[in-house]
Protein backbone atom coordinates (compact mmCIF):
# COMPACT_ATOMS: atom_id res chain seq x y z
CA UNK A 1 23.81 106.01 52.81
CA UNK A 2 22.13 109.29 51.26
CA UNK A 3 22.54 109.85 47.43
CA UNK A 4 23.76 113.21 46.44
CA UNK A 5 23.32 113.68 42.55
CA UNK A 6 25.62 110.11 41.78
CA UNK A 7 26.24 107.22 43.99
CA UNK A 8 28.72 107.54 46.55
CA UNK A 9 30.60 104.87 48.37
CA UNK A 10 30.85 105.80 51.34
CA UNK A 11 28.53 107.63 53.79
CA UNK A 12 28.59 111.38 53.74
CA UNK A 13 30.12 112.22 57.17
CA UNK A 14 33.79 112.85 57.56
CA UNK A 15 35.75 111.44 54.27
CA UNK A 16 32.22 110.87 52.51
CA UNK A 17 31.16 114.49 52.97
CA UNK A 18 34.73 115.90 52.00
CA UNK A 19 34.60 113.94 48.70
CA UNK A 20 31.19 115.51 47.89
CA UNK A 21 33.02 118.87 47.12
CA UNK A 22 34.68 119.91 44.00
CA UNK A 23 37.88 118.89 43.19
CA UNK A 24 40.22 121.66 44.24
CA UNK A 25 38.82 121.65 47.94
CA UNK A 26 38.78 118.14 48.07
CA UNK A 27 42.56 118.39 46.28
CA UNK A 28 43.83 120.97 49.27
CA UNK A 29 41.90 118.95 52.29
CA UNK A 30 43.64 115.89 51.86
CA UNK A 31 47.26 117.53 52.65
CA UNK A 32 47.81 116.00 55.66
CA UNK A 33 45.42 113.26 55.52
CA UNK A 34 47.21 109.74 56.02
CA UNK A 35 47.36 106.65 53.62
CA UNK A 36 47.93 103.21 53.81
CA UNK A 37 47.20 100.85 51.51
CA UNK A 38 47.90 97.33 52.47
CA UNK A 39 49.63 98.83 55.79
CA UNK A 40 52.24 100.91 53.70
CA UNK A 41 51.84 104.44 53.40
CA UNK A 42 52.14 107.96 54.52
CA UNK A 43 51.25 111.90 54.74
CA UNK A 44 49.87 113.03 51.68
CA UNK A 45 51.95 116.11 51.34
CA UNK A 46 50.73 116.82 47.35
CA UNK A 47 47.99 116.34 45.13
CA UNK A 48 46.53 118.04 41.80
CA UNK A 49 43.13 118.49 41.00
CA UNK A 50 40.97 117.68 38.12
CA UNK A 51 37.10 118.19 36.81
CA UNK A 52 35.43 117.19 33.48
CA UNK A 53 35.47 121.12 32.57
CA UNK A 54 39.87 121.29 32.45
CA UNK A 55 41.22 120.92 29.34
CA UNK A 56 43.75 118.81 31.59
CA UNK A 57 41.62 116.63 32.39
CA UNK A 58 40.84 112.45 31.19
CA UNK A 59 37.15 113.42 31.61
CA UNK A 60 37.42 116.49 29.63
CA UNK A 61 36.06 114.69 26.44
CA UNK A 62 33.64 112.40 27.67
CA UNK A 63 33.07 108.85 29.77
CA UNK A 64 35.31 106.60 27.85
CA UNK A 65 37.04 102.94 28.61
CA UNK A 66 39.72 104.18 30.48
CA UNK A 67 38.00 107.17 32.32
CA UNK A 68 35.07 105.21 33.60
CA UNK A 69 35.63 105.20 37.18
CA UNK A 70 35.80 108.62 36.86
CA UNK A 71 31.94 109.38 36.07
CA UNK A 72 31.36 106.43 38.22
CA UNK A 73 30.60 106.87 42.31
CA UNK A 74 32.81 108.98 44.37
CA UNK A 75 34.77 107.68 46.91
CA UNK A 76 36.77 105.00 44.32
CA UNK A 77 40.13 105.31 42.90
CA UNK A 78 40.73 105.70 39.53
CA UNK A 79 43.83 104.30 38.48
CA UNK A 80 45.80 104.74 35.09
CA UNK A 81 49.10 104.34 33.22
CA UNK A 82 51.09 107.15 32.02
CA UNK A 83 54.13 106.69 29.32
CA UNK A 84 52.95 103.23 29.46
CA UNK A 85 55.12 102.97 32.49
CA UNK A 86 53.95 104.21 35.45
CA UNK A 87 50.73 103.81 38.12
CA UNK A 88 48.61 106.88 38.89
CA UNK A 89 46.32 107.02 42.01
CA UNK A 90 43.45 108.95 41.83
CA UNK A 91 40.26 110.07 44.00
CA UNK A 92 36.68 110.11 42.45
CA UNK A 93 35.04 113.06 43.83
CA UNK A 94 32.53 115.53 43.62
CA UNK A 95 28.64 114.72 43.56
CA UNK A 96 27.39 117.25 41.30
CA UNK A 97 30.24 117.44 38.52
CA UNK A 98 31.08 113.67 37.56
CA UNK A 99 34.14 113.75 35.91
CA UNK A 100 36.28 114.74 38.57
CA UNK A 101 39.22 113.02 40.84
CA UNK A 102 42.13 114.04 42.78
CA UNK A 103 45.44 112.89 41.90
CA UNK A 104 47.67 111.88 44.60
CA UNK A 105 51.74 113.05 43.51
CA UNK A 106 53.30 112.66 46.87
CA UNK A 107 53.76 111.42 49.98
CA UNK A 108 55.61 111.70 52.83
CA UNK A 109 56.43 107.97 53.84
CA UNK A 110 55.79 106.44 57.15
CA UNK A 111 54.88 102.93 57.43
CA UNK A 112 56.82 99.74 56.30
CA UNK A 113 59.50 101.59 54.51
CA UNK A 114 61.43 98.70 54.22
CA UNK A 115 58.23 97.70 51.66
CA UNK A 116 58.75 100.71 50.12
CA UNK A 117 62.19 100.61 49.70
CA UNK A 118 61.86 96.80 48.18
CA UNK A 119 59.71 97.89 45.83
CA UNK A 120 61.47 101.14 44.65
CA UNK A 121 64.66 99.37 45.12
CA UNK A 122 67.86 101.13 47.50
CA UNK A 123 66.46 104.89 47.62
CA UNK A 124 66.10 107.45 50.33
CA UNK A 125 62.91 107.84 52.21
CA UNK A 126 62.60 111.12 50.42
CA UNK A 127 62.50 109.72 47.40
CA UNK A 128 60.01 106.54 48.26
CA UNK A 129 57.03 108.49 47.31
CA UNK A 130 57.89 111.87 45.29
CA UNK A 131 55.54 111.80 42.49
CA UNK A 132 52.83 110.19 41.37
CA UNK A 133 54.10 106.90 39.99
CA UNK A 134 57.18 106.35 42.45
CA UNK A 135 54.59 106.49 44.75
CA UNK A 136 51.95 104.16 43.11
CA UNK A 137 54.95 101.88 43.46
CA UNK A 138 56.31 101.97 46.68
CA UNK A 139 52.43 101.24 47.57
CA UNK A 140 52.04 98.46 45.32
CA UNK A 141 49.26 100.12 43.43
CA UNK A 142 48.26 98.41 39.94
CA UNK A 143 45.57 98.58 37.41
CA UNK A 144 44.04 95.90 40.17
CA UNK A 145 43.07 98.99 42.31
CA UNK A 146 41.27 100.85 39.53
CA UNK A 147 37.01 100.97 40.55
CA UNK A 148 37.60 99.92 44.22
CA UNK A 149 36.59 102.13 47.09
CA UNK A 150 38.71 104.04 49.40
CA UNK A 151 37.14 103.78 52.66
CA UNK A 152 37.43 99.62 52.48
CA UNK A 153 40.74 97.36 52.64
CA UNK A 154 43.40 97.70 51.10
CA UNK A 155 42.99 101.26 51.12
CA UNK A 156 42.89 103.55 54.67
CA UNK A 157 42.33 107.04 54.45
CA UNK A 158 42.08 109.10 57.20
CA UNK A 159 41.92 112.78 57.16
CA UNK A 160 44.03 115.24 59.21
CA UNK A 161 43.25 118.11 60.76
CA UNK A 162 43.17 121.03 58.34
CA UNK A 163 46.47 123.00 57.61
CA UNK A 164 48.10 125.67 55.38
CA UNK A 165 48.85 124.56 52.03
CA UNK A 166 50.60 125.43 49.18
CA UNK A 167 49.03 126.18 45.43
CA UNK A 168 50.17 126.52 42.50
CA UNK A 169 50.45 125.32 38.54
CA UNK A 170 49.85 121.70 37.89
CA UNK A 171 53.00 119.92 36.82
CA UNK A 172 53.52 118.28 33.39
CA UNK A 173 50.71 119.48 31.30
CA UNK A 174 50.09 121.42 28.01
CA UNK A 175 46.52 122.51 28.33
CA UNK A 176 45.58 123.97 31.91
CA UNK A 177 48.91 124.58 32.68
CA UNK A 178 47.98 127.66 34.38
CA UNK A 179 45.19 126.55 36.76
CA UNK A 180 46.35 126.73 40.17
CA UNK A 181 45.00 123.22 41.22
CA UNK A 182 47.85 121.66 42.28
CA UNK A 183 48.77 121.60 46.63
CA UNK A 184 50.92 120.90 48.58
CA UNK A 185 52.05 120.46 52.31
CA UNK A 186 54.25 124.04 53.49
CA UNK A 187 57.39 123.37 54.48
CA UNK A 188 57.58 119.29 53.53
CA UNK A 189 60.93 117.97 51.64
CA UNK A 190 58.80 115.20 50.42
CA UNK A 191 56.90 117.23 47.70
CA UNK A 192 57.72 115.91 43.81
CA UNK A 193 58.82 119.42 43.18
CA UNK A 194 59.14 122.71 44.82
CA UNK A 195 56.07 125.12 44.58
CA UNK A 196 58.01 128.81 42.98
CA UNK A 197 57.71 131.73 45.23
């Protein structure tokens, strides 16, 4: 394993290179690229990017408690509540700006729906995993994830090959509203919400 800058868990070839890059390209490469965590999962048809220099941004402030992961290798997830509610999944990435992660808001589901649907209760498959903490629950993802790597059990990420993807604004944010760091998969009915025209 080489060191780029900060630790990385995983190797840099394939997945481990990809999550070398900034954010946004790491954000817009992983449309298409399928997960499964525990055997349940999908297409990731949306995601939003983030780096330590967005307003938007946890790390935008400074390594705290909650943030840690995020300054912490690349290649973990970073997992958080929002509303007090809801799961988040995240990507550490980026070896030269710690600080930064991918948020993953939707996907399009594929394996062990009846999981899915358990866990979400009686929904349609469109609906399993459209947005970021529906689908933190149809996977079963907890604070128990937050710090562990990617590219080991539960997790399985496997990229795609490259396609077209949509960009646009982020969704529910004051500051950084405007940067276009969120994507998404053209053409998928799975996506949280439609990207405007």
């Amino acid at each position: 394993m080489r060191r780029l800058g900060r630790s990385v868990l995983i190797a840099p070839t394939g997945l481990g290179a990809l999550l070398t890059r900034p954010a946004p390209e790491v954000a817009a490469r992983l449309i298409g690229a399928r997960l499964k965590i525990d055997g349940v999962g999908g297409i990731i048809v949306e995601t939003e990017a983030y780096d330590r220099h967005d307003p938007a941004s946890h790390s935008f402030r400074g390594p705290t408690l909650r943030n840690a992961p995020m300054f912490g290798p690349i290649g973990q997830a970073y997992v958080y509540r929002i509303y007090g509610l809801h799961w988040c999944l995240n990507i550490v990435c980026d070896a030269s700006t710690p600080g930064s992660a991918v948020l993953i808001r939707a996907l399009e589901p594929l394996w062990n729906l009846d999981v899915m649907a358990e866990r979400r209760g009686a929904v349609r498959p469109r609906d399993l995993c459209a947005g970021p903490g529906r689908l933190c629950q149809a996977l079963g993802v907890t604070g128990a994830f937050n710090a562990l790597p990617v590219a080991a059990a539960p997790f399985a990420l496997d990229l795609g090959q490259p396609e077209p993807v949509l960009v646009g604004p982020r969704i529910g944010l004051r500051p950084g509203v405007e940067t276009p760091w969120r994507f998404g998969r053209v053409g998928s009915p799975y996506l949280s919400r439609p990207f405007s025209e």
